[in-house]
Structures are given as structure tokens and as C-alpha cells.
PDB file of N, CA and C in Angstrom:
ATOM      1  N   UNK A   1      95.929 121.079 106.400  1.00  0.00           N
ATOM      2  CA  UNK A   1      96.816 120.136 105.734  1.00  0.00           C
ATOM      3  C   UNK A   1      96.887 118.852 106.573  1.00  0.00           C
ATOM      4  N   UNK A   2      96.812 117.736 106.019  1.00  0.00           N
ATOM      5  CA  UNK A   2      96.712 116.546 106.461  1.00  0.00           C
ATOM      6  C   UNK A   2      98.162 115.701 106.508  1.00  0.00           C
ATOM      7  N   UNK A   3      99.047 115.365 107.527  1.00  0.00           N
ATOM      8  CA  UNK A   3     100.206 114.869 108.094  1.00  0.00           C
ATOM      9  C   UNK A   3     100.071 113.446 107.432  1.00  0.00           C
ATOM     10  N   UNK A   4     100.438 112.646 106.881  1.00  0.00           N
ATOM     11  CA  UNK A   4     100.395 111.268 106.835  1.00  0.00           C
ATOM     12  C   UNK A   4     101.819 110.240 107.331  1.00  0.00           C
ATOM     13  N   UNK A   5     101.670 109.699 108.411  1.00  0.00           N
ATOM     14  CA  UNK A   5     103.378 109.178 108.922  1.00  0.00           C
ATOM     15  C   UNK A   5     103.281 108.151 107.957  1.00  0.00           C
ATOM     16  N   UNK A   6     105.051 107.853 108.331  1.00  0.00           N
ATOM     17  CA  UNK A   6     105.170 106.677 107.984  1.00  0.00           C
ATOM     18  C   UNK A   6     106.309 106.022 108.341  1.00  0.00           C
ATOM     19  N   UNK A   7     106.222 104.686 108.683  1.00  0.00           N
ATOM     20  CA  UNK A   7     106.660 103.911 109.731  1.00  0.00           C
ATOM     21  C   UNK A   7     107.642 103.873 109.807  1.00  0.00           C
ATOM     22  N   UNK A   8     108.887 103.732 110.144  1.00  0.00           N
ATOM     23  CA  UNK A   8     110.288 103.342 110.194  1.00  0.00           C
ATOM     24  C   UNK A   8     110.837 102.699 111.011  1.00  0.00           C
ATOM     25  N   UNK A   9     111.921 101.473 110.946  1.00  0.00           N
ATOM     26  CA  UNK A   9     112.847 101.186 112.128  1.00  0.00           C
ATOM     27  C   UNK A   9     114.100 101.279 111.432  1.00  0.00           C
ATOM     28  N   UNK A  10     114.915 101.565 112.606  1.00  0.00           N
ATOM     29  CA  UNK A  10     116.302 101.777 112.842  1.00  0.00           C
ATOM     30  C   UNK A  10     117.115 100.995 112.504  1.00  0.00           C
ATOM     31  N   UNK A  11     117.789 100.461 111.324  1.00  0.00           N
ATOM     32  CA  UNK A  11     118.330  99.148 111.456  1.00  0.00           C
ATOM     33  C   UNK A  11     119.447  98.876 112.625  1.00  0.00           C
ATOM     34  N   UNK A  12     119.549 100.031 112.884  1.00  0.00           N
ATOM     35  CA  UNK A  12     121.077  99.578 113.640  1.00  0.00           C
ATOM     36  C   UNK A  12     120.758  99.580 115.359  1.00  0.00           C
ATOM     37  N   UNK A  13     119.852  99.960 115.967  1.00  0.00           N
ATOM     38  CA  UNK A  13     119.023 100.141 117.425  1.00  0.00           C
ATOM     39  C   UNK A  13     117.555  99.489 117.630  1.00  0.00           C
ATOM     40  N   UNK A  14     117.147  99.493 116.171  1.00  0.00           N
ATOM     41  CA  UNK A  14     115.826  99.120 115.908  1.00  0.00           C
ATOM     42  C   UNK A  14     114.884  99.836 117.039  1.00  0.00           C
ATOM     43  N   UNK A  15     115.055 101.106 117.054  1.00  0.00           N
ATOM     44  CA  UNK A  15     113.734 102.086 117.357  1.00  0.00           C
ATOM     45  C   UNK A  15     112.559 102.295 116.244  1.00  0.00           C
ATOM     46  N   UNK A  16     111.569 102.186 116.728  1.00  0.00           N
ATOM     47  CA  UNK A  16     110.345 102.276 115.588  1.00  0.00           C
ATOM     48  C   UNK A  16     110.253 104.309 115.344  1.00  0.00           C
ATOM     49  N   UNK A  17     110.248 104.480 114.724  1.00  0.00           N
ATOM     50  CA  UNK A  17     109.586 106.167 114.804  1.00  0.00           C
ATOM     51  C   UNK A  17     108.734 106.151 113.054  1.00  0.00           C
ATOM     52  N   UNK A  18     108.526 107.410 113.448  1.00  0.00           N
ATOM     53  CA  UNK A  18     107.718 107.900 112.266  1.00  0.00           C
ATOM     54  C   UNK A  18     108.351 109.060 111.607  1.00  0.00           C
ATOM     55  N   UNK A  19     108.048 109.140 110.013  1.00  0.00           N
ATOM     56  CA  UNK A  19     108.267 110.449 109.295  1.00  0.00           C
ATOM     57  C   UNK A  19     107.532 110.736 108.497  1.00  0.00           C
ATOM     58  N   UNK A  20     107.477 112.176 108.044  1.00  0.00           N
ATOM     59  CA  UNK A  20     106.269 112.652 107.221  1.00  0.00           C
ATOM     60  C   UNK A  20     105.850 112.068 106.033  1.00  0.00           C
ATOM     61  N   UNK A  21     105.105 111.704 105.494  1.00  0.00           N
ATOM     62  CA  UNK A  21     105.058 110.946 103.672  1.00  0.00           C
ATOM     63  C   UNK A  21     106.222 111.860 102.816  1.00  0.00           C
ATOM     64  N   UNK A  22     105.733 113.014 102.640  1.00  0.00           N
ATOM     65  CA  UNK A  22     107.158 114.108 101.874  1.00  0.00           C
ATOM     66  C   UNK A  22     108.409 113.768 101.885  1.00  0.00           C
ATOM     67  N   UNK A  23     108.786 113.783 103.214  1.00  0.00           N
ATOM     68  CA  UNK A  23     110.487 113.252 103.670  1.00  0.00           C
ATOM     69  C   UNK A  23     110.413 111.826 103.092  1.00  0.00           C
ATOM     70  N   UNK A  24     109.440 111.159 103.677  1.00  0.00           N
ATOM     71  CA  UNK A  24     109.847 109.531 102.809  1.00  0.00           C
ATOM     72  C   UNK A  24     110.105 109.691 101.399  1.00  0.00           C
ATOM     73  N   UNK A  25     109.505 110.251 100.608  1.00  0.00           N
ATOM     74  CA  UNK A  25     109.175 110.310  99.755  1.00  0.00           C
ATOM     75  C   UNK A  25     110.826 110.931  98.843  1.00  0.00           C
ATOM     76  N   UNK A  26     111.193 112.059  99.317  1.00  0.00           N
ATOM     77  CA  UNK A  26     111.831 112.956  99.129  1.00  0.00           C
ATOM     78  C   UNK A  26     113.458 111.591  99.110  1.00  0.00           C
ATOM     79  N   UNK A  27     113.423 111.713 100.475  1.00  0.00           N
ATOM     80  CA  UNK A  27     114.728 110.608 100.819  1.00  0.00           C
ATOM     81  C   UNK A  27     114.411 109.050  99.647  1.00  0.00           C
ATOM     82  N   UNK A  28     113.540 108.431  99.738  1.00  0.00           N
ATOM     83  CA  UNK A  28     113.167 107.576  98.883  1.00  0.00           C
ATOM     84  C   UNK A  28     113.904 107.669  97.235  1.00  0.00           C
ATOM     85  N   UNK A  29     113.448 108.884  96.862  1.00  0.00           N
ATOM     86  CA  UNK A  29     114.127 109.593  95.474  1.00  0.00           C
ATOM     87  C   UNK A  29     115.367 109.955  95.288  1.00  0.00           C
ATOM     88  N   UNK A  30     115.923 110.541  96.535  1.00  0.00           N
ATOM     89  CA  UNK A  30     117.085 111.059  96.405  1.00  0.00           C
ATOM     90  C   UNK A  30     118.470 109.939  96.714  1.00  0.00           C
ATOM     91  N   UNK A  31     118.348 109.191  97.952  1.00  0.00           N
ATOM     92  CA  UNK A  31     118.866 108.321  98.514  1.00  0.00           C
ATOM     93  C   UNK A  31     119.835 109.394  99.772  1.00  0.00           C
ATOM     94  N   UNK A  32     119.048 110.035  99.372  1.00  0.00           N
ATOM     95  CA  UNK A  32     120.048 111.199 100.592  1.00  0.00           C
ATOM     96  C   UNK A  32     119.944 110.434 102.054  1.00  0.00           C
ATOM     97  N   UNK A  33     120.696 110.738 103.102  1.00  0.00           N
ATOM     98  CA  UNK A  33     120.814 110.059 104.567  1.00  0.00           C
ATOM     99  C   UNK A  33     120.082 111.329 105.433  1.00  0.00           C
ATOM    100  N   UNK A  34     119.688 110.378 106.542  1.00  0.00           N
ATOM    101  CA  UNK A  34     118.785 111.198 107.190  1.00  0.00           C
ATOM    102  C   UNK A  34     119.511 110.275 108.830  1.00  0.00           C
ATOM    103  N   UNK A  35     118.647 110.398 109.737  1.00  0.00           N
ATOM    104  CA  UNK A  35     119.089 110.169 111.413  1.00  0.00           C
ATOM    105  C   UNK A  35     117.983 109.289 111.840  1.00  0.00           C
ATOM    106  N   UNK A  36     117.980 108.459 112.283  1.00  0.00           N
ATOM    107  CA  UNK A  36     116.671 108.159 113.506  1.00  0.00           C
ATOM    108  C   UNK A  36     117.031 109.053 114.940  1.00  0.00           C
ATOM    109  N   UNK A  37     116.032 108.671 115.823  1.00  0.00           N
ATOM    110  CA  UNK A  37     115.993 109.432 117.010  1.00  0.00           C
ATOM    111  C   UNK A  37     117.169 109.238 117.867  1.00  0.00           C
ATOM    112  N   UNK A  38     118.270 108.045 117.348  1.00  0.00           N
ATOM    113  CA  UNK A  38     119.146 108.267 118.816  1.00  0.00           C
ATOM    114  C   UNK A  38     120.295 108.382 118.018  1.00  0.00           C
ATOM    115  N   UNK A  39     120.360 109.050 116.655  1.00  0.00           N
ATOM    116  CA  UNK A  39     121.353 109.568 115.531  1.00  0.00           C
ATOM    117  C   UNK A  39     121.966 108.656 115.338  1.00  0.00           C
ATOM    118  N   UNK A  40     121.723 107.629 114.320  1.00  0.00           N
ATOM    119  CA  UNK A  40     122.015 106.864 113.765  1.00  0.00           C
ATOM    120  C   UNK A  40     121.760 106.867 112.486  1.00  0.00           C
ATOM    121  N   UNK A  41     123.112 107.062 111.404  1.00  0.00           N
ATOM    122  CA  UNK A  41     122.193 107.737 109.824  1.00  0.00           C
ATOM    123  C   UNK A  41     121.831 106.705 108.976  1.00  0.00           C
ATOM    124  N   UNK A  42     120.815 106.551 108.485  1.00  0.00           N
ATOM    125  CA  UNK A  42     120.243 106.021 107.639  1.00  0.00           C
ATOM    126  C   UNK A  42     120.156 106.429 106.065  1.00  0.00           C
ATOM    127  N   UNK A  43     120.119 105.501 105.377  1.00  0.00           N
ATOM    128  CA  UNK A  43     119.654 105.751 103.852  1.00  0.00           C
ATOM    129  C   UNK A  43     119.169 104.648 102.978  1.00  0.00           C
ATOM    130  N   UNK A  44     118.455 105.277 102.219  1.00  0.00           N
ATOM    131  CA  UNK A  44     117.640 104.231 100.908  1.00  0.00           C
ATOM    132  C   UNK A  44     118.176 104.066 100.388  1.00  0.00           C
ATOM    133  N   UNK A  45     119.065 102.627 100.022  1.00  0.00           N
ATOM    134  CA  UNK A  45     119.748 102.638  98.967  1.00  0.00           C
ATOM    135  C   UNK A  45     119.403 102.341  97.473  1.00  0.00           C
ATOM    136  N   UNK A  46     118.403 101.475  97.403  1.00  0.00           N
ATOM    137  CA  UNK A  46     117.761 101.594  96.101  1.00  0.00           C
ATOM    138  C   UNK A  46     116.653 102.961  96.197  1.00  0.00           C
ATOM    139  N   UNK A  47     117.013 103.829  95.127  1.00  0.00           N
ATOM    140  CA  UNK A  47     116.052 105.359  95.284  1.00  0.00           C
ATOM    141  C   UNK A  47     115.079 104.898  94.115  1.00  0.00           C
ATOM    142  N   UNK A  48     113.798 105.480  94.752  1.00  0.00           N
ATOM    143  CA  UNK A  48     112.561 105.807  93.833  1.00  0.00           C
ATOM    144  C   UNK A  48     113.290 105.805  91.936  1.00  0.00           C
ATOM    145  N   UNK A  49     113.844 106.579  92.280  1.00  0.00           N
ATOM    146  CA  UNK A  49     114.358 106.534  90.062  1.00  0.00           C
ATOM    147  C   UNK A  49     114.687 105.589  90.059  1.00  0.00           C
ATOM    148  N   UNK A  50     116.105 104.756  90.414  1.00  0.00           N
ATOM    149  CA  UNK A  50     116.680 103.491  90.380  1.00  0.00           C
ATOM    150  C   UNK A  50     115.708 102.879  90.059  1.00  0.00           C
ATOM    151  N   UNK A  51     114.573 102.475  91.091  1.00  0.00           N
ATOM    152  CA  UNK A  51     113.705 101.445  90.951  1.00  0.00           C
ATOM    153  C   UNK A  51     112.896 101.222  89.849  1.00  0.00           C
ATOM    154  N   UNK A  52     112.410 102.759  89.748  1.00  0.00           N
ATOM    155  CA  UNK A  52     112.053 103.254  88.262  1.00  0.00           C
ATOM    156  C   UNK A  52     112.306 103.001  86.770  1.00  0.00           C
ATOM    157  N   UNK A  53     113.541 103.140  87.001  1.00  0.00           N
ATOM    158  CA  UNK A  53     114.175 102.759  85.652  1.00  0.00           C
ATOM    159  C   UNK A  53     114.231 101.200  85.648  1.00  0.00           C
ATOM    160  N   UNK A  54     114.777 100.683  86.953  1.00  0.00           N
ATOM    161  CA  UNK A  54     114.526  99.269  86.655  1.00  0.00           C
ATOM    162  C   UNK A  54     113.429  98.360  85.968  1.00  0.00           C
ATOM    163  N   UNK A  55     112.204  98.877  86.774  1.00  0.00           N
ATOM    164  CA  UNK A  55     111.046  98.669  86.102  1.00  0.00           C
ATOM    165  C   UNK A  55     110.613  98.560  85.030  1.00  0.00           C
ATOM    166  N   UNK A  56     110.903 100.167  84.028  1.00  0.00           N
ATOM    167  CA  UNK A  56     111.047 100.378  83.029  1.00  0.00           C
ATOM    168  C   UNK A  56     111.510  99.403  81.870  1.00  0.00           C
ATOM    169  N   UNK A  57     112.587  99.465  82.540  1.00  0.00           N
ATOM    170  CA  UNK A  57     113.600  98.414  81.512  1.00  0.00           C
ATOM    171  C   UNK A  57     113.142  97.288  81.711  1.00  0.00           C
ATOM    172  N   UNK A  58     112.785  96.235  82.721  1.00  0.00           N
ATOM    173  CA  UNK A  58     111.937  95.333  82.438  1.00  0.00           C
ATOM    174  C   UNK A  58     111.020  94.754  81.745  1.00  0.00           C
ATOM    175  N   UNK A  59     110.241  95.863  81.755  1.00  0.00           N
ATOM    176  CA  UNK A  59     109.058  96.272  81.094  1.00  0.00           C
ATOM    177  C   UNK A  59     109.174  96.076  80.018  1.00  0.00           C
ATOM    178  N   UNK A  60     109.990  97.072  79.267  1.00  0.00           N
ATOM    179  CA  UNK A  60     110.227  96.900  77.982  1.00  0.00           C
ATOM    180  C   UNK A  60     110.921  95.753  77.317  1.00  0.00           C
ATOM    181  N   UNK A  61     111.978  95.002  77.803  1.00  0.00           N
ATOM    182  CA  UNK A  61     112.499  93.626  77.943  1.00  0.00           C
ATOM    183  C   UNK A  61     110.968  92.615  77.686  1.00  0.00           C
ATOM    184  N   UNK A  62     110.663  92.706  78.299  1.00  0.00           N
ATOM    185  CA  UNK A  62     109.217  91.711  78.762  1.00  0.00           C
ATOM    186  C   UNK A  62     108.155  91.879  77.371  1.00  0.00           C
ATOM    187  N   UNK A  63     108.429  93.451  76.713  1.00  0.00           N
ATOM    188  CA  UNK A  63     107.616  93.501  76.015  1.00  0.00           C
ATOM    189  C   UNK A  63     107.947  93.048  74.263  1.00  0.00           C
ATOM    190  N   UNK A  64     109.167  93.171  74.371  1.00  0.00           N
ATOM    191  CA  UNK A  64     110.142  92.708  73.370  1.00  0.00           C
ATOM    192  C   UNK A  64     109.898  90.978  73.430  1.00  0.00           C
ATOM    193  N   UNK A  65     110.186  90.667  74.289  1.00  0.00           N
ATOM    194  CA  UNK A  65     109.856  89.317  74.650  1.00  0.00           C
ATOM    195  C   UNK A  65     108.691  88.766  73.686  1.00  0.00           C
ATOM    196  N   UNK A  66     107.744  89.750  74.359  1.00  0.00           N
ATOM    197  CA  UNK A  66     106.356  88.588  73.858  1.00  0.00           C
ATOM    198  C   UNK A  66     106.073  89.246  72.296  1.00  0.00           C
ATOM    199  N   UNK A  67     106.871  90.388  71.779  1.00  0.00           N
ATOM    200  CA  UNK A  67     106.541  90.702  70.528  1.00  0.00           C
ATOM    201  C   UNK A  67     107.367  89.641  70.037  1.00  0.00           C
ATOM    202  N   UNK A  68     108.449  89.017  70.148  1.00  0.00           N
ATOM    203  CA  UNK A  68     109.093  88.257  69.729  1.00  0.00           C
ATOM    204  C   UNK A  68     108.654  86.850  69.426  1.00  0.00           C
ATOM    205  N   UNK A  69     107.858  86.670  70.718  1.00  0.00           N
ATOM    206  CA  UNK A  69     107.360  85.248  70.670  1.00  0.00           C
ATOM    207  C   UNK A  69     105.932  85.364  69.642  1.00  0.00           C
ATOM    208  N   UNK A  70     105.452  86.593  69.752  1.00  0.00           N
ATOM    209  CA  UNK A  70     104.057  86.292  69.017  1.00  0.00           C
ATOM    210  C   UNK A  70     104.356  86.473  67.536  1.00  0.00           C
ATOM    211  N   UNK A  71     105.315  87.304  67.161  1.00  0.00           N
ATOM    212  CA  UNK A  71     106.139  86.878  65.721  1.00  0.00           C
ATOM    213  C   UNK A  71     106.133  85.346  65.325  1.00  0.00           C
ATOM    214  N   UNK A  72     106.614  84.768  66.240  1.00  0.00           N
ATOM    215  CA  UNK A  72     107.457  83.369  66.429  1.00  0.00           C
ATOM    216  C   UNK A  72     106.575  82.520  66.067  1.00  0.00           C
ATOM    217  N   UNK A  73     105.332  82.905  66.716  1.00  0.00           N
ATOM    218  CA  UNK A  73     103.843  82.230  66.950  1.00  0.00           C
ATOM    219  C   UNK A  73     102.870  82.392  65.293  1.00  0.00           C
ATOM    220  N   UNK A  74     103.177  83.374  64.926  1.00  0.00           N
ATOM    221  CA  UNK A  74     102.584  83.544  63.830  1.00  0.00           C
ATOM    222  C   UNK A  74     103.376  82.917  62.552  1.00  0.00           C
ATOM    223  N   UNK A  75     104.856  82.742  62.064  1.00  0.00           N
ATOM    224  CA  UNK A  75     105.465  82.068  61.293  1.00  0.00           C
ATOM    225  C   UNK A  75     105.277  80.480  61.361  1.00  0.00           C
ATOM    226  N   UNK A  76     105.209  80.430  62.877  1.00  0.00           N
ATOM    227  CA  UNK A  76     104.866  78.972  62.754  1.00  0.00           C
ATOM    228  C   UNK A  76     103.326  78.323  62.852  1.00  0.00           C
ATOM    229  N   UNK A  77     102.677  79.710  62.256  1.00  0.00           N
ATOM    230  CA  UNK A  77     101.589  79.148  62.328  1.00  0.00           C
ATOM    231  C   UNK A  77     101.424  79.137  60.583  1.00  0.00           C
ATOM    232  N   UNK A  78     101.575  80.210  59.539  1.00  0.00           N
ATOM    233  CA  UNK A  78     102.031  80.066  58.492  1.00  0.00           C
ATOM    234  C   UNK A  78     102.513  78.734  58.054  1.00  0.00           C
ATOM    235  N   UNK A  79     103.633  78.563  58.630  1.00  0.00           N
ATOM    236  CA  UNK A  79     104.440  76.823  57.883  1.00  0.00           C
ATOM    237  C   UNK A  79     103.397  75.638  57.841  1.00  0.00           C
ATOM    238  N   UNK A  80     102.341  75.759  59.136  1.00  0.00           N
ATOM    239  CA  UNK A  80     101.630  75.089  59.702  1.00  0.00           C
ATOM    240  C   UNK A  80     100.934  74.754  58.305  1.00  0.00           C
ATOM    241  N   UNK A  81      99.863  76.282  57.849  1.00  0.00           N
ATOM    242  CA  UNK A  81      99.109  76.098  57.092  1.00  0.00           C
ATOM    243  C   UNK A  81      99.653  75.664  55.650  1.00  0.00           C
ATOM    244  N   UNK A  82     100.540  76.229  55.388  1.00  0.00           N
ATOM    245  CA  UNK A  82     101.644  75.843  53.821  1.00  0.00           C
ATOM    246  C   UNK A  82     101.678  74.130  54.108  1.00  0.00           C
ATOM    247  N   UNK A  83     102.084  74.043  55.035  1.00  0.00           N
ATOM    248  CA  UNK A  83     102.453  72.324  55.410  1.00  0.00           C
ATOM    249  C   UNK A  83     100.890  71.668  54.598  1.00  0.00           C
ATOM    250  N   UNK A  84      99.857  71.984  55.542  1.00  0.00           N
ATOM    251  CA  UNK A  84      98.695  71.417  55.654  1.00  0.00           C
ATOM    252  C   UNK A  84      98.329  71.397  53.818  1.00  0.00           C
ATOM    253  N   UNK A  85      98.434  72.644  53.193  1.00  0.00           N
ATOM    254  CA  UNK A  85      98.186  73.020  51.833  1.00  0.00           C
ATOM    255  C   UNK A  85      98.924  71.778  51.232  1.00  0.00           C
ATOM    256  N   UNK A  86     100.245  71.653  51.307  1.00  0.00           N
ATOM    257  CA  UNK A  86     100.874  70.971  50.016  1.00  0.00           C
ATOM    258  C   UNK A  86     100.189  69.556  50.734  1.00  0.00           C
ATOM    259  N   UNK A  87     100.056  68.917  51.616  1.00  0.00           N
ATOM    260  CA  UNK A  87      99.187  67.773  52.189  1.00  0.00           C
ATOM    261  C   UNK A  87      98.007  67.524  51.174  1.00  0.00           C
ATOM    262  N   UNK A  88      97.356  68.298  51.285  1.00  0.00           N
ATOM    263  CA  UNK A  88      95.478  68.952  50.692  1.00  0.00           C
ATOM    264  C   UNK A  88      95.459  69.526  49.845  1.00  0.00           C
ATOM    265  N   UNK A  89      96.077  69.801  48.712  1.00  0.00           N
ATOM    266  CA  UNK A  89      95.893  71.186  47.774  1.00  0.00           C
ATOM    267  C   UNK A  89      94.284  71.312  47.285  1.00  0.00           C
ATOM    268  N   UNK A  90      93.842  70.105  47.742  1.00  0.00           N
ATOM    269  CA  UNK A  90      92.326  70.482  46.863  1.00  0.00           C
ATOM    270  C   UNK A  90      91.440  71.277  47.947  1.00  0.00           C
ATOM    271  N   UNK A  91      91.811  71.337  49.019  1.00  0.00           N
ATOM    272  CA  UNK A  91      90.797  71.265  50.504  1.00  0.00           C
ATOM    273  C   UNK A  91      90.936  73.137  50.055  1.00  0.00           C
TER     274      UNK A  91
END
């Protein structure tokens, strides 16, 4: 099995140490508190889901967005041509 660290400092001593990817990972998700080396507790306060969902919802915001605008884009491309028609009816 292959260990992968990963980096950490202390905000409050600023010791550098390391922890396993899992535990990051784990704490990351949960927002649970954990220690650095000279016990000082730490925690993630934005957790892996939080961020998640944030995303999400962005996402979908963003996607609403441009369905909206390309609606928007297409009516006024319609008027465009109606416009141009009663201009030209013979064209």
C-alpha cells in the first residue's frame, strides 16, 4: 500500500507536518478537528460537501443563465428576421 502525505501548517505555531491523503480527505469532508504536533486543534471549515454543493449550485445558476440568454438570443433573432421581412416582403 502506497502512503501519500500531505502538507500542512499550523495556523496558530505554524509547524509544517504531514498527514495521510485518507485523514485529509476524511477531515476535509467531515470538518471534524484534528491536532498538529504541539496540540493545537485544527479544522476545515469549508468541508468537501459544502464546497460541493456550492459548486453545484453554481453550476446550475450558470447554466440557467446561458439557457436564458440563448432563449433571449434566439427571440431576438426572430424580431430581427420579421423586422427584415416586413422591410423586403418580396426578398
Amino acid at each position: 500500500m502506497r502512503v501519500i502525505p500531505v502538507q500542512e501548517c499550523c495556523c496558530m505555531c505554524a509547524v509544517v507536518y504531514w498527514v495521510t491523503e485518507p485523514f485529509y480527505k476524511e477531515r476535509m469532508r467531515t470538518g471534524k478537528s484534528f491536532y498538529c504536533p504541539n496540540g493545537h486543534e485544527q479544522h476545515y471549515t469549508n468541508n468537501e460537501a459544502d464546497r460541493f454543493k456550492r459548486a453545484e449550485k453554481r453550476a446550475k445558476n450558470l447554466a440557467e443563465r446561458l439557457e436564458a440568454e440563448r432563449r433571449s438570443a434566439s427571440a431576438q433573432r426572430g424580431v430581427i428576421t420579421r423586422m427584415k421581412r416586413k422591410e423586403n416582403p418580396d426578398a
